[in-house]
N, C-alpha and C. Protein backbone atom coordinates (compact mmCIF):
# COMPACT_ATOMS: atom_id res chain seq x y z
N UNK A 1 28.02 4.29 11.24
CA UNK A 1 28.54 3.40 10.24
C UNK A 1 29.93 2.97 10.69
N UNK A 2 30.38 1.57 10.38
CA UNK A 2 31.44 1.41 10.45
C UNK A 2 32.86 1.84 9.79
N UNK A 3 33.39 1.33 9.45
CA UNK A 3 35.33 2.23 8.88
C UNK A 3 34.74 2.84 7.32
N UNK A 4 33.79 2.88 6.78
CA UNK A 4 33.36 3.26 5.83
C UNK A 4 32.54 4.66 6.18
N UNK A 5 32.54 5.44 5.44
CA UNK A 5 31.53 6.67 5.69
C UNK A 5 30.84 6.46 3.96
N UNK A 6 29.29 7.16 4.29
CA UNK A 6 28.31 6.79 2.76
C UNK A 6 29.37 7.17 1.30
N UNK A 7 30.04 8.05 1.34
CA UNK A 7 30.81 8.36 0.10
C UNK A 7 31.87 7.47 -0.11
N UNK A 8 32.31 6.30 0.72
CA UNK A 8 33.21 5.50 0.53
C UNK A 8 32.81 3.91 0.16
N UNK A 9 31.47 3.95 0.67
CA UNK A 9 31.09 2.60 0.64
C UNK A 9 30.73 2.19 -0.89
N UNK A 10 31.07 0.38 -1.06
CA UNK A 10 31.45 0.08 -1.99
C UNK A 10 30.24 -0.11 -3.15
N UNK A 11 30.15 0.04 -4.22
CA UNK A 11 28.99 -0.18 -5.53
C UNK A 11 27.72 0.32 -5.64
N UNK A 12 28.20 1.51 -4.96
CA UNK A 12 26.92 2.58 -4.91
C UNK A 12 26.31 2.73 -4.25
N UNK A 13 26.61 1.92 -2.85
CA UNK A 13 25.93 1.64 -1.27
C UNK A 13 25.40 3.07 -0.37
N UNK A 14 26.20 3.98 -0.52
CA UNK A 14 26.18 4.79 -0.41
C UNK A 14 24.68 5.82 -0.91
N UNK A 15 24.73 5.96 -2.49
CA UNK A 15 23.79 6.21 -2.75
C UNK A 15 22.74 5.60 -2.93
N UNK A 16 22.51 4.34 -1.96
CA UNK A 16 21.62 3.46 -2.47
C UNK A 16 20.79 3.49 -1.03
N UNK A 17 21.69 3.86 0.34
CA UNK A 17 21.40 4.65 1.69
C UNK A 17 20.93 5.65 1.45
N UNK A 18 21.56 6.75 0.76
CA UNK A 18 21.08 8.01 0.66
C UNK A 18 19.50 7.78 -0.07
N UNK A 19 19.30 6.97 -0.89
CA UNK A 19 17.54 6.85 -1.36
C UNK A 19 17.11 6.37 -0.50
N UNK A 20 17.18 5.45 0.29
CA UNK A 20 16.40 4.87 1.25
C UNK A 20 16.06 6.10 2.23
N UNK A 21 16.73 6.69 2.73
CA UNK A 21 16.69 7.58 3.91
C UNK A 21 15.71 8.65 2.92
N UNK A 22 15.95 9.14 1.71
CA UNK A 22 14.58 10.02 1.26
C UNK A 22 13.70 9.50 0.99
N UNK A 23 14.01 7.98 0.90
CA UNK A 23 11.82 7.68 0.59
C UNK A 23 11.48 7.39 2.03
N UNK A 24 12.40 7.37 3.12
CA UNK A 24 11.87 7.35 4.10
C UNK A 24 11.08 8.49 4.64
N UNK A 25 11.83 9.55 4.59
CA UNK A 25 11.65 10.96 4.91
C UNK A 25 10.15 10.85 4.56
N UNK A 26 10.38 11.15 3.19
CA UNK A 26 9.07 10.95 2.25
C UNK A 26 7.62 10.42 2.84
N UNK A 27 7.97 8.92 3.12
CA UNK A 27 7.27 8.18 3.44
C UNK A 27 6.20 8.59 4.67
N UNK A 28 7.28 9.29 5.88
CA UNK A 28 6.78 10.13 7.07
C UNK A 28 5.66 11.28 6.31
N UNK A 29 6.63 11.86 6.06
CA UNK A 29 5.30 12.78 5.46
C UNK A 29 4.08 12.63 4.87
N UNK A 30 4.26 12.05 4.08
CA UNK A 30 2.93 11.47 2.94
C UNK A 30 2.01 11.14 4.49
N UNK A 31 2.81 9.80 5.47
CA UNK A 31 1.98 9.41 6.39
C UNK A 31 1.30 10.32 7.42
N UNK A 32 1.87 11.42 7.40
CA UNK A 32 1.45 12.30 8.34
C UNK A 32 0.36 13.21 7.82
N UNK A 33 0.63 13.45 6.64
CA UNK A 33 -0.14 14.25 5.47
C UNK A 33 -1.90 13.67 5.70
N UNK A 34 -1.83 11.87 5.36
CA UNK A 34 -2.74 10.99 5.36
C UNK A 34 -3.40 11.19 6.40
N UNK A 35 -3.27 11.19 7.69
CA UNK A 35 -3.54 10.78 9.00
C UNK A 35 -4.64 12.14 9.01
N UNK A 36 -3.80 13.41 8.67
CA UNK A 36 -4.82 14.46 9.06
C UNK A 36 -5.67 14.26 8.05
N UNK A 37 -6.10 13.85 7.29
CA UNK A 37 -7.08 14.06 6.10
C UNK A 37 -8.91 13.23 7.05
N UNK A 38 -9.55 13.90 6.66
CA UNK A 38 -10.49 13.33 7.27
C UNK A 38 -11.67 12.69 6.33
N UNK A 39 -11.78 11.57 6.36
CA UNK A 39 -12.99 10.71 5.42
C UNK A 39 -14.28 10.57 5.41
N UNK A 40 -15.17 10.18 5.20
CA UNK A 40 -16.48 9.90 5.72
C UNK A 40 -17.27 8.91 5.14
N UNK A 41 -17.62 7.84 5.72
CA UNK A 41 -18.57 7.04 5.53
C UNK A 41 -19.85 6.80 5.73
N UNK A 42 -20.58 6.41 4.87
CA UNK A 42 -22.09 6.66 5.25
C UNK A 42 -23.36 5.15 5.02
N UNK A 43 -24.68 5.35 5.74
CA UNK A 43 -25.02 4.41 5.54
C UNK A 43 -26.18 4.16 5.90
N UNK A 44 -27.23 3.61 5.27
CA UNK A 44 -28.93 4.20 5.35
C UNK A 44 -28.80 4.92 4.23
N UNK A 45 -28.40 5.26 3.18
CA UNK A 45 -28.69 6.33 2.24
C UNK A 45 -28.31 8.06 3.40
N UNK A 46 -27.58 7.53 3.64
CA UNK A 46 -27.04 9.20 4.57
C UNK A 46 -27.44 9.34 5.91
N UNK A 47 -28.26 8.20 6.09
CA UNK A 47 -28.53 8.27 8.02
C UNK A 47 -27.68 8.41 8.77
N UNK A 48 -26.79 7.59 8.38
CA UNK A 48 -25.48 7.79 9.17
C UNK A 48 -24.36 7.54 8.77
N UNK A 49 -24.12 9.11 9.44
CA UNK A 49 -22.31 9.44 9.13
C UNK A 49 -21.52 9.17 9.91
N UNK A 50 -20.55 8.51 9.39
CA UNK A 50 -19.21 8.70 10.38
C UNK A 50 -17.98 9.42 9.44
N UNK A 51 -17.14 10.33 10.45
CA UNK A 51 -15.89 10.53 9.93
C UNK A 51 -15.00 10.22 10.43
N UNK A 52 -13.60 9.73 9.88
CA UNK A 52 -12.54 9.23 10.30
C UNK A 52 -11.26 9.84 9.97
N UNK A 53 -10.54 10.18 10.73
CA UNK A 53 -9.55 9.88 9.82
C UNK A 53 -8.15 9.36 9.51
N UNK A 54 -6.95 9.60 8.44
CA UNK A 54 -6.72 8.52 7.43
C UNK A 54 -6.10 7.73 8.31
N UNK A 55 -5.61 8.30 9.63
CA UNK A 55 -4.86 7.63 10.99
C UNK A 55 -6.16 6.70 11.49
N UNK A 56 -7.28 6.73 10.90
CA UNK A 56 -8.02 5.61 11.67
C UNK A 56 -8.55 5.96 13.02
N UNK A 57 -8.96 7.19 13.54
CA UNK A 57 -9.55 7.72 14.47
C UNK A 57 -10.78 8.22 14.42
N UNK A 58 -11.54 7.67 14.76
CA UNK A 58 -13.52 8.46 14.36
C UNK A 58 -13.47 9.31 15.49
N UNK A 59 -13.90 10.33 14.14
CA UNK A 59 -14.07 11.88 14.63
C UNK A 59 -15.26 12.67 15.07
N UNK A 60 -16.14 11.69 14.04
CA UNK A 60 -17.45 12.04 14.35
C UNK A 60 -18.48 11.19 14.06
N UNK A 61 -19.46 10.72 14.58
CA UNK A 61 -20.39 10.34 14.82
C UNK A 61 -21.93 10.89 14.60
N UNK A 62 -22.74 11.09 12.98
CA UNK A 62 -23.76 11.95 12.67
C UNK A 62 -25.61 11.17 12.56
N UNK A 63 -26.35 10.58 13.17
CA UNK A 63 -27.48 9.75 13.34
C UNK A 63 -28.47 10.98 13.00
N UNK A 64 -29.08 10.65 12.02
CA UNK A 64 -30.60 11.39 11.82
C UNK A 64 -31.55 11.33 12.67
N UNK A 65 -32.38 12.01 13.02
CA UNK A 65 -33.35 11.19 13.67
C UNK A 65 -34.23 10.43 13.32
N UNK A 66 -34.35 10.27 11.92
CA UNK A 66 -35.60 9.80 11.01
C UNK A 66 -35.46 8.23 11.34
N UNK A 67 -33.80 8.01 12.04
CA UNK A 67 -33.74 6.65 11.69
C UNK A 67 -33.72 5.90 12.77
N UNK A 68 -34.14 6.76 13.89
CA UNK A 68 -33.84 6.23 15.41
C UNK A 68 -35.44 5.74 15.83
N UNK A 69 -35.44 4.27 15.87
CA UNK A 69 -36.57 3.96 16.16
C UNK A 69 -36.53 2.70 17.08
N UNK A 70 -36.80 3.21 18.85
CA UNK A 70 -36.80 2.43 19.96
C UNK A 70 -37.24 0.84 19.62
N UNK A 71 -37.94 0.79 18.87
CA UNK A 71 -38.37 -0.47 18.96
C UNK A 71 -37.38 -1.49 17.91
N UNK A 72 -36.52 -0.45 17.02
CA UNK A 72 -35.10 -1.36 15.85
C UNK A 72 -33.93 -1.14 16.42
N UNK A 73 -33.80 -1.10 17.71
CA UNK A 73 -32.37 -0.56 17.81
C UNK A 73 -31.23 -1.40 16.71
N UNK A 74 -31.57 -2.98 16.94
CA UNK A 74 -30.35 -3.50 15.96
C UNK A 74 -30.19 -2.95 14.25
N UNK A 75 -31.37 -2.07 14.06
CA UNK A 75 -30.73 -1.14 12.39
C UNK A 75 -30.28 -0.56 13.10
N UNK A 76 -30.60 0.36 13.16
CA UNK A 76 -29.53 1.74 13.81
C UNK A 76 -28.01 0.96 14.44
N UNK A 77 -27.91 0.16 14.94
CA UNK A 77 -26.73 -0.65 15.74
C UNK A 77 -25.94 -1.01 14.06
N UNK A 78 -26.49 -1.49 13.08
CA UNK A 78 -26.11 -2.10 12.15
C UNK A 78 -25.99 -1.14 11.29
N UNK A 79 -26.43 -0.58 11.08
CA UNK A 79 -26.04 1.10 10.16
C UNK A 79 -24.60 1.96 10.71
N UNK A 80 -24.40 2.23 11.75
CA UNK A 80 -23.16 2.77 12.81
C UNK A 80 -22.28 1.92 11.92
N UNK A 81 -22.46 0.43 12.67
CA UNK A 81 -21.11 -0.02 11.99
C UNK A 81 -21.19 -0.30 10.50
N UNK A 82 -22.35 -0.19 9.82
CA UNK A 82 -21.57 -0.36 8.22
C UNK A 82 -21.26 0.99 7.82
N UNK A 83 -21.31 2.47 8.36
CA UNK A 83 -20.76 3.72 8.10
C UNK A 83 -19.61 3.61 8.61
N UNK A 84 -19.76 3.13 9.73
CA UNK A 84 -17.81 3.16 10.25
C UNK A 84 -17.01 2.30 9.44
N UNK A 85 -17.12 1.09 8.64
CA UNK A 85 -16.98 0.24 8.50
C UNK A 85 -16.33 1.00 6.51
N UNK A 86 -17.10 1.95 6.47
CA UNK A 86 -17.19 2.46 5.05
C UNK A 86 -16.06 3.55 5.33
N UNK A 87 -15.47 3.80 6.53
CA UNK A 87 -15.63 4.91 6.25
C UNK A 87 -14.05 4.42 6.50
N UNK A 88 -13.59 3.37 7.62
CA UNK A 88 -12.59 2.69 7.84
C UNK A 88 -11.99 2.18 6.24
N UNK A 89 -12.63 1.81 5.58
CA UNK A 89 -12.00 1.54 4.41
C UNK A 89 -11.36 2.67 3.76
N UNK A 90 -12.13 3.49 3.38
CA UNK A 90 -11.55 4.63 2.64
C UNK A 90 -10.67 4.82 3.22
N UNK A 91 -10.27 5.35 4.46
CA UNK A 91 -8.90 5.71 5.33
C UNK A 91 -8.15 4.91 4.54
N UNK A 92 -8.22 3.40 4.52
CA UNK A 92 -7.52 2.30 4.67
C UNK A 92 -6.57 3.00 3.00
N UNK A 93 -7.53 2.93 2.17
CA UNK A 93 -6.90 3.03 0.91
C UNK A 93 -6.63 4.50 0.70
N UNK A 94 -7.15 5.21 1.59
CA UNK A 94 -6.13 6.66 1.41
C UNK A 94 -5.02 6.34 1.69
N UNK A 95 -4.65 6.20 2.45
CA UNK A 95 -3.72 5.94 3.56
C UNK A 95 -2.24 5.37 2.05
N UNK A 96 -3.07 4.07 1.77
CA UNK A 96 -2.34 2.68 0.71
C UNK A 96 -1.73 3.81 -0.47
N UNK A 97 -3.29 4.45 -0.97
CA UNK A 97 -2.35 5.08 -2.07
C UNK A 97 -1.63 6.54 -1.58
N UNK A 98 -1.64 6.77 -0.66
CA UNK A 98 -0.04 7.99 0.12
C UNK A 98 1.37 7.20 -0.26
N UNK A 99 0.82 5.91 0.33
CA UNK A 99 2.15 5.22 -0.07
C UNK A 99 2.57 4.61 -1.39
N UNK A 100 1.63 4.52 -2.12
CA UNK A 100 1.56 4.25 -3.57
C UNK A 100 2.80 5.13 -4.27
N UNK A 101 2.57 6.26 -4.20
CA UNK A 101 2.49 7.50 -4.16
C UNK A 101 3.88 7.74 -4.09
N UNK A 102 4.76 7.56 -3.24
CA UNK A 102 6.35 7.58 -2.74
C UNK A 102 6.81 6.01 -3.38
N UNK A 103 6.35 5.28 -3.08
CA UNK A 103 7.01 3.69 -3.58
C UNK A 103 6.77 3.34 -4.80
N UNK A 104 6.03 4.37 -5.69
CA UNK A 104 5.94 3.85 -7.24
C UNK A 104 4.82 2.41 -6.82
N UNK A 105 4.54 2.07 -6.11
CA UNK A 105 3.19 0.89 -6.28
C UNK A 105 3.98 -0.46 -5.65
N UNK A 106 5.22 -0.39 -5.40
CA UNK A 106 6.00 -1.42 -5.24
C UNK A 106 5.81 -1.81 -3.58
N UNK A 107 6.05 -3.30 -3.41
CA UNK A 107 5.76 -3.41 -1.96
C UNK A 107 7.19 -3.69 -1.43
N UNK A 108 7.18 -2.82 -0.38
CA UNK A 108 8.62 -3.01 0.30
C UNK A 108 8.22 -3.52 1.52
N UNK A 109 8.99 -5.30 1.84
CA UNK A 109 9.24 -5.70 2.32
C UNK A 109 9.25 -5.46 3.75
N UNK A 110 8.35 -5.43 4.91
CA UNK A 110 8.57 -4.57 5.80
C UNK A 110 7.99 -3.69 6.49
N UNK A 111 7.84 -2.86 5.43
CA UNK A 111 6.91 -1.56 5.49
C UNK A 111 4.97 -1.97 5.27
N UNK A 112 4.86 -1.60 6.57
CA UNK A 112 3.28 -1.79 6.51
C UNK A 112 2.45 -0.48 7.11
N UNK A 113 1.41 -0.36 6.57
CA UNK A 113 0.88 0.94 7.01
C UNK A 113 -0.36 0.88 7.99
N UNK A 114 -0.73 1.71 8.70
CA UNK A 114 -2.54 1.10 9.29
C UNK A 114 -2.95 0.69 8.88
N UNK A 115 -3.72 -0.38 9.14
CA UNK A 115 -5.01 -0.94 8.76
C UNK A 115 -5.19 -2.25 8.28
């Protein structure tokens, strides 16, 4: 900081730094909190699973066999991605309301999260 230190600066600037820097803090955490959480999307009525998680990383990859049939590959191709696709969302809005969560619902300018 310049010729000012936070307890000097003028109309509450100070403590108005000092909140920013804890919903930041905050913010890390919640995000880190999110990231490990793991989701799952599904699709076929449970053929297929995918899990993700809230960081948006597929973890796992679960195909029945009931549903694997050489001659459809494009279901099975089209099932994958509407489980990933399900499962990517949920992350998405875990993720949204972590930050909900610290920001009171408010959008700060700036601040964008995965997805």
């Amino acid at each position: 900081m310049s010729e000012f230190d936070q307890g000097q600066l003028p109309g509450g600037l100070g403590d108005l730094l000092k909140q920013a820097r804890t919903m930041q803090e905050q913010l890390a955490k919640s995000q880190e909190e999110a990231a490990n959480q793991i989701l799952v999307g599904t699709a076929g009525g449970g053929m297929v699973t995918v899990e993700v998680t809230g960081g948006m990383q597929i973890v796992s990859v679960v195909i029945e066999k009931g549903v694997v049939d050489p001659d459809d590959v494009e279901m099975l191709q089209d099932l994958v991605i509407a489980a990933t696709n399900n499962a990517l969302a949920k992350a998405r809005d875990h993720m949204a309301s972590a930050y909900a969560k610290v920001t009171g619902g408010f959008s700060i300018p700036g601040l964008n999260f995965p997805g």
